[in-house]
N, C-alpha and C. Protein backbone atom coordinates (compact mmCIF):
# COMPACT_ATOMS: atom_id res chain seq x y z
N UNK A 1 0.99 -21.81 2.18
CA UNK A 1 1.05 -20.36 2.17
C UNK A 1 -0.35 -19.77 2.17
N UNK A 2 -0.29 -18.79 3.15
CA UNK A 2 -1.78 -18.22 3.12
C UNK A 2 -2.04 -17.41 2.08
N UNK A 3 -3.11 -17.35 1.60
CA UNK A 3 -3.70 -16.22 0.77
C UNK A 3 -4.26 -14.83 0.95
N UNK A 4 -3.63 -13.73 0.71
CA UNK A 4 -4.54 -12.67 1.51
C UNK A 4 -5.87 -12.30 0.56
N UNK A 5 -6.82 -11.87 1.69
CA UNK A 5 -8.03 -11.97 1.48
C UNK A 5 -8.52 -10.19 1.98
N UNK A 6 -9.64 -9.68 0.98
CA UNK A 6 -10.54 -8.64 1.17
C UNK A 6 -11.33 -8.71 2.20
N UNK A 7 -10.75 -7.41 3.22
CA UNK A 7 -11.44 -7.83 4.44
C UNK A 7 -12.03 -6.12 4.64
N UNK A 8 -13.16 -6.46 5.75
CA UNK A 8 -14.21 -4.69 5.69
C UNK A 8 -12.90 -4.22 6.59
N UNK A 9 -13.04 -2.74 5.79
CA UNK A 9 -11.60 -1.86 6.30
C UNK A 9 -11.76 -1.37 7.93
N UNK A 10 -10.74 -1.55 8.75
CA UNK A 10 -10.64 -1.54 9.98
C UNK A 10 -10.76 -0.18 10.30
N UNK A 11 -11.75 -0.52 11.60
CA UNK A 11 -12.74 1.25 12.19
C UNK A 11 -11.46 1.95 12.98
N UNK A 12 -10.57 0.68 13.52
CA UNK A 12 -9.23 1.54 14.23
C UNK A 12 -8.18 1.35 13.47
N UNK A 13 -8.09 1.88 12.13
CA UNK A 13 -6.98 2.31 11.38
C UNK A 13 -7.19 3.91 11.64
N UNK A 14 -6.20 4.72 11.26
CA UNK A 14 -5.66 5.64 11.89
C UNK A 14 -6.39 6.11 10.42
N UNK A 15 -6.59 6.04 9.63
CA UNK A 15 -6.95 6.22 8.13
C UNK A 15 -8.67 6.61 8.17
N UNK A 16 -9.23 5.83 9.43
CA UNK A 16 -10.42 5.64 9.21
C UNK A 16 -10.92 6.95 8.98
N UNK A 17 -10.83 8.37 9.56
CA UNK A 17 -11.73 9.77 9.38
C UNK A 17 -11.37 9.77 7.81
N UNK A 18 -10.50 9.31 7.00
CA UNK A 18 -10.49 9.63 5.55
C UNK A 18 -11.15 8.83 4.33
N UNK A 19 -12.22 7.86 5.43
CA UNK A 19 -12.63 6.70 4.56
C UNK A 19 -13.89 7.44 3.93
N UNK A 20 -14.46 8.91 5.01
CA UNK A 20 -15.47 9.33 4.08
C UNK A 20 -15.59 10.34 2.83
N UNK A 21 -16.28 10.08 1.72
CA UNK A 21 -16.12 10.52 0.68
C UNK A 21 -14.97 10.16 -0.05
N UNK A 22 -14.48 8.79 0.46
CA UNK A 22 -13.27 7.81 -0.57
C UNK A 22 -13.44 7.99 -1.85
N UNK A 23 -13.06 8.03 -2.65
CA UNK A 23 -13.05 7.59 -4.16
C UNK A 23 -12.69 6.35 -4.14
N UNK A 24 -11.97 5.75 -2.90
CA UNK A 24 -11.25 4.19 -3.01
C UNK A 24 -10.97 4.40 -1.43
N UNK A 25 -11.56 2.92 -1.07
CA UNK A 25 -11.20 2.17 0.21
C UNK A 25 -10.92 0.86 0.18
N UNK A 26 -10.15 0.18 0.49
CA UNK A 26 -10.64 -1.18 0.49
C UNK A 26 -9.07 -1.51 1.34
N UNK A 27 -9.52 -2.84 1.92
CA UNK A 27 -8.36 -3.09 3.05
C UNK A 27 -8.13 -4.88 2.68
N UNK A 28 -7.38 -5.49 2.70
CA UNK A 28 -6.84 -6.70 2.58
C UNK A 28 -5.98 -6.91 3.62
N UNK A 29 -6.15 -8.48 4.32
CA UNK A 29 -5.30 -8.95 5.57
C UNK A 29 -4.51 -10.44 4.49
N UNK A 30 -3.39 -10.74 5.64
CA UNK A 30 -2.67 -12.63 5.12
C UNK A 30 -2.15 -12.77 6.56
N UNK A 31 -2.69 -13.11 7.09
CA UNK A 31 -2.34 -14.28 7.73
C UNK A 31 -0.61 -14.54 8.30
N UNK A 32 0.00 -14.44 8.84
CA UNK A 32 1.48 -14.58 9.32
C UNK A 32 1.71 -15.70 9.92
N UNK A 33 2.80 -16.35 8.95
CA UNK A 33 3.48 -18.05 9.28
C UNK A 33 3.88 -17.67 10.90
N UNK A 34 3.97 -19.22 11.71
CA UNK A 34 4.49 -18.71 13.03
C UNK A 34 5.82 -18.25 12.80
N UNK A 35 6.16 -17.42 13.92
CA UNK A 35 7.87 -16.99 13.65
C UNK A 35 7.89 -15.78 13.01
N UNK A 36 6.79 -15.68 12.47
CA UNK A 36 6.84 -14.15 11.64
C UNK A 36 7.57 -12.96 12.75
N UNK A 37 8.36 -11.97 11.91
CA UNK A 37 8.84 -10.86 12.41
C UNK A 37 7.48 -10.09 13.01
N UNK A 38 7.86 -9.61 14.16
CA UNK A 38 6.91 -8.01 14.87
C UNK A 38 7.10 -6.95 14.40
N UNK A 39 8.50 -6.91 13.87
CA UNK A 39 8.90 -5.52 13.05
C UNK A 39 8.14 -5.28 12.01
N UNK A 40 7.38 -4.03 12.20
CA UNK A 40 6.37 -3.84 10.94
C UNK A 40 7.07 -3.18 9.87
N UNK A 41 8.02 -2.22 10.33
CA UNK A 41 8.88 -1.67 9.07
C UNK A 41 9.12 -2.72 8.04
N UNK A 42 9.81 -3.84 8.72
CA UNK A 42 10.67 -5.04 8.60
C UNK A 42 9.82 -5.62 7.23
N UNK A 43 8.45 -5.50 8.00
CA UNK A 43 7.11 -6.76 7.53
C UNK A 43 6.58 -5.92 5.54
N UNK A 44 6.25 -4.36 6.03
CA UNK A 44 6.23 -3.55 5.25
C UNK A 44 7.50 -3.21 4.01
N UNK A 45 8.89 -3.90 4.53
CA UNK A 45 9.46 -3.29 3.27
C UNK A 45 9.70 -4.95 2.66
N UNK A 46 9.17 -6.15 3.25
CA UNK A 46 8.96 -7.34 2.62
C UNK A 46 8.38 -6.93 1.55
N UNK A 47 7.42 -6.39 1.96
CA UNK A 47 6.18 -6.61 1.37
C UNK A 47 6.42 -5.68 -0.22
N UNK A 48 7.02 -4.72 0.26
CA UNK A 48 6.77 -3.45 -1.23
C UNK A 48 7.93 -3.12 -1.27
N UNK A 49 8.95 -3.75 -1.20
CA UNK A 49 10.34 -3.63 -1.90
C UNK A 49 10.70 -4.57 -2.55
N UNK A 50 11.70 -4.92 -3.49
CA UNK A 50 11.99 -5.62 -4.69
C UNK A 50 10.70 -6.33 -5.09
N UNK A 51 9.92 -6.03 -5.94
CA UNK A 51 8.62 -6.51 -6.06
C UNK A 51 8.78 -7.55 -7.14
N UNK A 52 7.87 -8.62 -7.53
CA UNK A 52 8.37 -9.39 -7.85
C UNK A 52 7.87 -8.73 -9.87
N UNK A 53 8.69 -9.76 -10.46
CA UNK A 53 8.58 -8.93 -12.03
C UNK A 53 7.65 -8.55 -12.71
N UNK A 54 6.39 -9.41 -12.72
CA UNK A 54 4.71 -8.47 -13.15
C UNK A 54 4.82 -7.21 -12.40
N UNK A 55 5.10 -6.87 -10.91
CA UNK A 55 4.74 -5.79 -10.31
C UNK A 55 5.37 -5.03 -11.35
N UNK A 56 6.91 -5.19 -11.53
CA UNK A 56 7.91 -4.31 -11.76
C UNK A 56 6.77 -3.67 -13.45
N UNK A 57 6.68 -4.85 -13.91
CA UNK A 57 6.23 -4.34 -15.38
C UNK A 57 5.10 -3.40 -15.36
N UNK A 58 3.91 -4.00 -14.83
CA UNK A 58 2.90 -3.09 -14.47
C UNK A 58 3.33 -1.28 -13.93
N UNK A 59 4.18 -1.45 -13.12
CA UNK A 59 4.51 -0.37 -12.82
C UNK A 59 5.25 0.49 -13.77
N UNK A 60 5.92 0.26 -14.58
CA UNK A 60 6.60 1.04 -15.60
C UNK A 60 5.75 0.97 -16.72
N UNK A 61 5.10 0.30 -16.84
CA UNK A 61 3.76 0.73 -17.85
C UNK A 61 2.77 1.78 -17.26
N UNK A 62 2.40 2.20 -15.89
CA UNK A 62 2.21 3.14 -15.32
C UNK A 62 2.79 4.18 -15.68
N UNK A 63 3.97 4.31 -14.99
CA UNK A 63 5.24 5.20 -15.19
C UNK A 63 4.86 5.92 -16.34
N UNK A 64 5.49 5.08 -17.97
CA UNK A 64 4.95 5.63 -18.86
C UNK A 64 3.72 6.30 -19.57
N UNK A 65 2.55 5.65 -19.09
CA UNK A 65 1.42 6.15 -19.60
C UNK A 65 1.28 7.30 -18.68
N UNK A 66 1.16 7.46 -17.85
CA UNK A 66 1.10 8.39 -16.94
C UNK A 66 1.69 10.09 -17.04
N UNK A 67 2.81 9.60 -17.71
CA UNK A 67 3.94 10.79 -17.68
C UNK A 67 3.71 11.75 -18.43
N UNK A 68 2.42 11.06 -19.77
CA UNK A 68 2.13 11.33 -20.57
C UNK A 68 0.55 13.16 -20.30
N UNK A 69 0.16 12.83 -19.05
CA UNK A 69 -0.51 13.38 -18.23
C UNK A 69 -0.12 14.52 -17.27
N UNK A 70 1.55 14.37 -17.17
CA UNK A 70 2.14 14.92 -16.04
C UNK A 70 1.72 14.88 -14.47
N UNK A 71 1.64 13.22 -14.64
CA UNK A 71 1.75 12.60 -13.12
C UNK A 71 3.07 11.76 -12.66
N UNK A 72 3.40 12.82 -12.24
CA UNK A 72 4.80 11.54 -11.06
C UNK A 72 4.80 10.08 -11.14
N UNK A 73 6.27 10.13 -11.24
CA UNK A 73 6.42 8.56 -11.81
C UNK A 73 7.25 7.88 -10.35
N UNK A 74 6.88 6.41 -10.38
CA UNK A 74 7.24 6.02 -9.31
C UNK A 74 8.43 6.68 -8.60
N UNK A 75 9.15 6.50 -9.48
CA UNK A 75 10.83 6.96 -9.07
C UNK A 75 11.00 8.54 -8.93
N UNK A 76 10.25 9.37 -9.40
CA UNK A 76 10.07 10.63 -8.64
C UNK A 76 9.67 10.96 -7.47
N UNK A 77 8.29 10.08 -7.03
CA UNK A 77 8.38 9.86 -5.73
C UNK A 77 9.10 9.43 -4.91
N UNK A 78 9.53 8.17 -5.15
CA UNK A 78 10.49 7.74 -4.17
C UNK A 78 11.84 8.83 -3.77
N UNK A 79 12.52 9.45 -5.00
CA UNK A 79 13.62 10.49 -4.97
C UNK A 79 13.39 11.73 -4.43
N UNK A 80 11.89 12.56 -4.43
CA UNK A 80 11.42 13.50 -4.00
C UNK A 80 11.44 12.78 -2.42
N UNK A 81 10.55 11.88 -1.88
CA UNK A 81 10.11 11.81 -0.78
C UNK A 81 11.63 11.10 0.08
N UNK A 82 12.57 10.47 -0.65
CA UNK A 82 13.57 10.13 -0.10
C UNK A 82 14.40 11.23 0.40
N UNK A 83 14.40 12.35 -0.14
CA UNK A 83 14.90 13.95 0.26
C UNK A 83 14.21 14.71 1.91
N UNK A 84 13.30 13.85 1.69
CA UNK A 84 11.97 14.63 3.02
C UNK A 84 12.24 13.54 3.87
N UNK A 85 12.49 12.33 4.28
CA UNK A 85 12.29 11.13 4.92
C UNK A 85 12.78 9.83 4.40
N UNK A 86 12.00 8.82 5.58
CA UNK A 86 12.20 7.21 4.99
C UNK A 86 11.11 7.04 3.99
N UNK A 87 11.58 5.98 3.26
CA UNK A 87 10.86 5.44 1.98
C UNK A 87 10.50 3.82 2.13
N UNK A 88 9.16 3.53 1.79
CA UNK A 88 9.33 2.22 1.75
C UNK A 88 8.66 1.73 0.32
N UNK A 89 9.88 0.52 -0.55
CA UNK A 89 9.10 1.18 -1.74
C UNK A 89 8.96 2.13 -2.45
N UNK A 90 8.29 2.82 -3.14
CA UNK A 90 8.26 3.90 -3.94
C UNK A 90 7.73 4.96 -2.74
N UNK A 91 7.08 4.61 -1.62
CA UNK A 91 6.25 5.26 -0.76
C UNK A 91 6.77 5.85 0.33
N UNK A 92 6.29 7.49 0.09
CA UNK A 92 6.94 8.07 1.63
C UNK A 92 6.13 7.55 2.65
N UNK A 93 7.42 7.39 3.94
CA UNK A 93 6.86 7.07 4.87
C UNK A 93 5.97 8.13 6.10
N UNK A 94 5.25 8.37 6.05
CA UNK A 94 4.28 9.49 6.87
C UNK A 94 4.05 9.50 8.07
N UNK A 95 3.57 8.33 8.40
CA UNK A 95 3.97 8.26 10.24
C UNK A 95 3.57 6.65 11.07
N UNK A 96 4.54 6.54 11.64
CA UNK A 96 4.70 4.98 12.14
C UNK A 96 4.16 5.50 13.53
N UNK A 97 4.03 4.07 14.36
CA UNK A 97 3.82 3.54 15.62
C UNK A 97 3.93 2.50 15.53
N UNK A 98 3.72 1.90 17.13
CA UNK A 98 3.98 0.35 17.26
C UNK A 98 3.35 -0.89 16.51
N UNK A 99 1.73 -0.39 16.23
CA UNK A 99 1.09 -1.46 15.54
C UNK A 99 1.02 -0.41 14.04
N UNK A 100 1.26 0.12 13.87
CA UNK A 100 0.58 0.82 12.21
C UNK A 100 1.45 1.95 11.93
N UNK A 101 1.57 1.70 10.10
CA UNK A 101 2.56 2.80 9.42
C UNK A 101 1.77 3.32 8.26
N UNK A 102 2.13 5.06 8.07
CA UNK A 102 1.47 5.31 7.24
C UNK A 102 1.74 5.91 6.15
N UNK A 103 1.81 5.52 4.68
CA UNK A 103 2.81 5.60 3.88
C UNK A 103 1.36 6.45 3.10
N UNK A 104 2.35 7.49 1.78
CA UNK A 104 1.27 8.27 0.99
C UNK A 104 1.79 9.05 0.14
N UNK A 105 1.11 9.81 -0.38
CA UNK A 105 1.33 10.87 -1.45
C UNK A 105 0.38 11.74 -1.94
N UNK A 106 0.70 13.27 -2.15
CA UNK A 106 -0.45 13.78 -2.04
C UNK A 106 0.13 14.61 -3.80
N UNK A 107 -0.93 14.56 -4.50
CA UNK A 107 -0.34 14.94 -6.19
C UNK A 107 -1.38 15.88 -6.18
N UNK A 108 -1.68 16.64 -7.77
CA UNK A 108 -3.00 17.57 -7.78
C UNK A 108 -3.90 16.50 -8.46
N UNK A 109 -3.51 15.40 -8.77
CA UNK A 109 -4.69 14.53 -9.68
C UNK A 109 -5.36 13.79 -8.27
N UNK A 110 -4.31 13.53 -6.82
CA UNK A 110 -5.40 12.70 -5.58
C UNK A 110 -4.37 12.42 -4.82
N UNK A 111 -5.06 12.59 -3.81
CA UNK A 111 -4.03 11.59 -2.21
C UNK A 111 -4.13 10.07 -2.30
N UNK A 112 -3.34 9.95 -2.16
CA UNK A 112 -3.59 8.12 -1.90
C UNK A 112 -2.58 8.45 -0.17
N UNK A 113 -3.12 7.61 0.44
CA UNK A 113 -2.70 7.19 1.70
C UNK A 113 -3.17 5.53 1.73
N UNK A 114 -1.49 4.59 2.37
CA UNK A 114 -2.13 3.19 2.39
C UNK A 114 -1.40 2.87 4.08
N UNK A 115 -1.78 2.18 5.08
CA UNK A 115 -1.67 2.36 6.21
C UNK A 115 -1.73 0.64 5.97
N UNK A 116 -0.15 0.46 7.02
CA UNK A 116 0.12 -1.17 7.42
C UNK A 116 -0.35 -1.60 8.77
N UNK A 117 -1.56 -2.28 8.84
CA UNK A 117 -0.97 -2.86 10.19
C UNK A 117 -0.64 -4.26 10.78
N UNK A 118 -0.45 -4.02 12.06
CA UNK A 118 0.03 -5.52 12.37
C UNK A 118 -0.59 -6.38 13.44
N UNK A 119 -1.66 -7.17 13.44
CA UNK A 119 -2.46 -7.27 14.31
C UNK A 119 -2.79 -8.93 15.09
N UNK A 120 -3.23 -8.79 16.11
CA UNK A 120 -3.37 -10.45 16.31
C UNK A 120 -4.36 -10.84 15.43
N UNK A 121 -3.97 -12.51 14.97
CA UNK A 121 -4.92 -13.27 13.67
C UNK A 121 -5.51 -14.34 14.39
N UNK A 122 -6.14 -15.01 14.02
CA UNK A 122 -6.90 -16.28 14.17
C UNK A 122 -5.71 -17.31 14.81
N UNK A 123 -6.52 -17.93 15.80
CA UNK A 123 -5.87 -18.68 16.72
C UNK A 123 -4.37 -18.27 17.03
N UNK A 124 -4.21 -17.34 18.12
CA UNK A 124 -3.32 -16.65 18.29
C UNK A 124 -2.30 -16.41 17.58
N UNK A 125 -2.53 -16.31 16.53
CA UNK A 125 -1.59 -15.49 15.01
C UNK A 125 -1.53 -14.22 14.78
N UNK A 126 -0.75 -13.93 13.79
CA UNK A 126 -0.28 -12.47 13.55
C UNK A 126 -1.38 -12.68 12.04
N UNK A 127 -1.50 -11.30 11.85
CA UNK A 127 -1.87 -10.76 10.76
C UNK A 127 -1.45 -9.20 10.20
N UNK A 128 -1.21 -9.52 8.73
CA UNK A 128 -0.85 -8.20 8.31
C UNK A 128 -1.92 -7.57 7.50
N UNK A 129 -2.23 -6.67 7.50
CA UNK A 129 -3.46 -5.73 7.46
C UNK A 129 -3.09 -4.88 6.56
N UNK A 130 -3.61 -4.30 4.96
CA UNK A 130 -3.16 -3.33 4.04
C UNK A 130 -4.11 -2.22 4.03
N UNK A 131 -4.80 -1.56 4.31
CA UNK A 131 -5.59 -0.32 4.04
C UNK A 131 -5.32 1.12 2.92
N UNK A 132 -6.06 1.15 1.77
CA UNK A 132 -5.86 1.80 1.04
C UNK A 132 -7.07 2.94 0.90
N UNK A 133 -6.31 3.86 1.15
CA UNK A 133 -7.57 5.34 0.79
C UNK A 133 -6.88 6.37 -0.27
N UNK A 134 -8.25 6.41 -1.30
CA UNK A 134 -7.63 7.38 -2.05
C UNK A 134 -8.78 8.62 -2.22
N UNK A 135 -8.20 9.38 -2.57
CA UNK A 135 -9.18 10.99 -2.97
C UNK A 135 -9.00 11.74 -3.92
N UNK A 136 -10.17 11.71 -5.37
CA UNK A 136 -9.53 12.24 -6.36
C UNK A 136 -9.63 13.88 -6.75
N UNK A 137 -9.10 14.27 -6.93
CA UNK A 137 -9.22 15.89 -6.95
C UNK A 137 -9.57 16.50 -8.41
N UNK A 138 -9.58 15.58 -9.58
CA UNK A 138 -9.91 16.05 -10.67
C UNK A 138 -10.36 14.51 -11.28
N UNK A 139 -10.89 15.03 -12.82
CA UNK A 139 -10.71 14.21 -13.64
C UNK A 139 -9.56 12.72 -14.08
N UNK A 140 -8.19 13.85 -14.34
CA UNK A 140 -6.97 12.81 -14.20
C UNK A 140 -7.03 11.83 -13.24
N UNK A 141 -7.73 12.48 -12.14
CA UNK A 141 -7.56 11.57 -10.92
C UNK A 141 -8.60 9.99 -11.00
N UNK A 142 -9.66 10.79 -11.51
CA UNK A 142 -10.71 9.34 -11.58
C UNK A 142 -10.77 8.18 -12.63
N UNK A 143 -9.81 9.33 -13.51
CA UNK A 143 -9.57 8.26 -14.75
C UNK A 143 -8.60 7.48 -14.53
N UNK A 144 -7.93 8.06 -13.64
CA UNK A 144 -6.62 7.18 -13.59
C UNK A 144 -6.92 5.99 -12.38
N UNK A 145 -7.72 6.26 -11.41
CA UNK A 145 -8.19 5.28 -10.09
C UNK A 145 -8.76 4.25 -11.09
N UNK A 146 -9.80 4.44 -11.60
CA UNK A 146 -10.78 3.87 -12.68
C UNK A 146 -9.92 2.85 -13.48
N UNK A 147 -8.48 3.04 -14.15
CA UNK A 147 -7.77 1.95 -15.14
C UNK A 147 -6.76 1.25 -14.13
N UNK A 148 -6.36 1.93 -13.06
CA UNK A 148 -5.58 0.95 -11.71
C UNK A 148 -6.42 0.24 -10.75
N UNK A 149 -7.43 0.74 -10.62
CA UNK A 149 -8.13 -0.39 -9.71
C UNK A 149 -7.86 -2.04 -9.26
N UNK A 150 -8.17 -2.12 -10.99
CA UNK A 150 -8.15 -4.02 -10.77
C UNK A 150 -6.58 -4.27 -10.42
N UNK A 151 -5.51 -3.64 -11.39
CA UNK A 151 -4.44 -3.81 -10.74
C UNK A 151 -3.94 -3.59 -9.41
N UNK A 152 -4.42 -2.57 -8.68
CA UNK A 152 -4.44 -2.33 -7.75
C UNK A 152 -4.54 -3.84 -6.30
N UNK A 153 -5.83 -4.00 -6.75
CA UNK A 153 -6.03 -4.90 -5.97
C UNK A 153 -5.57 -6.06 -6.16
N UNK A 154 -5.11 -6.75 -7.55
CA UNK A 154 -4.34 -7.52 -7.55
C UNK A 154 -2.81 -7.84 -6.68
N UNK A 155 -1.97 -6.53 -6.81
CA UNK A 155 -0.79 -5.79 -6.47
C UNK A 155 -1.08 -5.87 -5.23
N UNK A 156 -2.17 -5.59 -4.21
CA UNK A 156 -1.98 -5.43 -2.56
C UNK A 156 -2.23 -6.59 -2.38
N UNK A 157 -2.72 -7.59 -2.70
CA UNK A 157 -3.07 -8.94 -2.21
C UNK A 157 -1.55 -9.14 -2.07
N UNK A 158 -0.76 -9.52 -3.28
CA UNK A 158 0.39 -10.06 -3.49
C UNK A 158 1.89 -9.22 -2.99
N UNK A 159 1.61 -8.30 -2.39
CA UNK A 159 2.67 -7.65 -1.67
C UNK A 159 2.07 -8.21 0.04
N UNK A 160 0.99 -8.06 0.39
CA UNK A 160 1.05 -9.14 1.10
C UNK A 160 1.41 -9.87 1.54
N UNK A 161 1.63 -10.68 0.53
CA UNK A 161 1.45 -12.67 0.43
C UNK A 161 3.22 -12.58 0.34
N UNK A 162 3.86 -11.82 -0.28
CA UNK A 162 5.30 -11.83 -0.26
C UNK A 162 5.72 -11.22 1.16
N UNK A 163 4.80 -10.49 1.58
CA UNK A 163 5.44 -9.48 2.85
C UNK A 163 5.35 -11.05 4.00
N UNK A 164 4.59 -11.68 4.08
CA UNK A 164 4.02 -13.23 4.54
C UNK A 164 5.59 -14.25 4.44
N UNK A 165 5.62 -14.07 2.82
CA UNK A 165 6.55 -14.96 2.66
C UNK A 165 8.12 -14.89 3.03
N UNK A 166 8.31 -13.50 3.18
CA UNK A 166 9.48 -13.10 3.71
C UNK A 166 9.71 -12.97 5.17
N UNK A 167 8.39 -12.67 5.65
CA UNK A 167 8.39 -12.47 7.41
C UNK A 167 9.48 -13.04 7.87
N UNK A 168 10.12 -14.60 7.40
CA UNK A 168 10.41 -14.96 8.95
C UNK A 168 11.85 -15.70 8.47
């Protein structure tokens, strides 16, 4: 099983005009077993649907601390943005094409926008591509980027590596 790995965030992500003045960028690729699905929806709701049980916990320890702030909790998003559109994950879906989808949320504490794509890999392989941009609009916002970070990046590697493991 491949490992996904921190890779410099791609100049043709659709994301890229929002990489300046990021508060948070950072992009992670894994590698796709042969046979992997083309369907990126497909590849994308591997990846960030039924997450596996650390995610789940981490996230409702979010949830809670958070609420405490009056920031939207996963499941408000998902129920709000499930009213407006598709959902993948907790994440509205914002706008697809053939190679790249762009999932997000825009709060008063920051935008986060995270953009999938799906690209040729090493020795004619697939690769799945995570791109994360965020923008904080206050305080709440930096404090809160600031204590998710590391989780953060833990969490996109391994939605990944499951989105990988489910491909095919």
């Amino acid at each position: 099983m491949q490992k996904a790995q921190a890779i410099a965030v791609p100049s043709d992500c659709i994301l890229a005009p929002l990489y300046r003045n990021a508060d948070l960028v950072d992009a992670y690729a894994v590698q796709l077993p042969a046979g992997a699905s083309d369907d990126l929806v497909a590849l994308a709701r591997a990846g960030f649907e039924r997450q596996v049980w650390w995610i789940r916990a981490l996230m409702g320890v979010r949830d809670t601390v958070m609420a405490t702030v009056g920031v939207k909790s996963s499941r408000a998003i998902a129920i709000a943005a499930a009213a407006r559109g598709p959902v993948i994950g907790f994440f509205p879906l914002l706008s697809s094409s053939a190679g790249e989808l762009v999932m997000g949320e825009d709060d008063r504490h920051l935008d986060f926008r995270l953009a999938i794509q799906l690209r040729a890999g090493a020795a004619g392989g697939k690769e799945l591509v995570a791109v994360t941009v965020v923008h904080c609009h206050n305080l709440v916002g930096r404090a809160y980027l600031a204590a998710i970070t590391p989780f953060h990046r833990v969490i996109a590697r391994a939605s990944l590596e499951q989105a990988a493991r489910r491909s095919v």
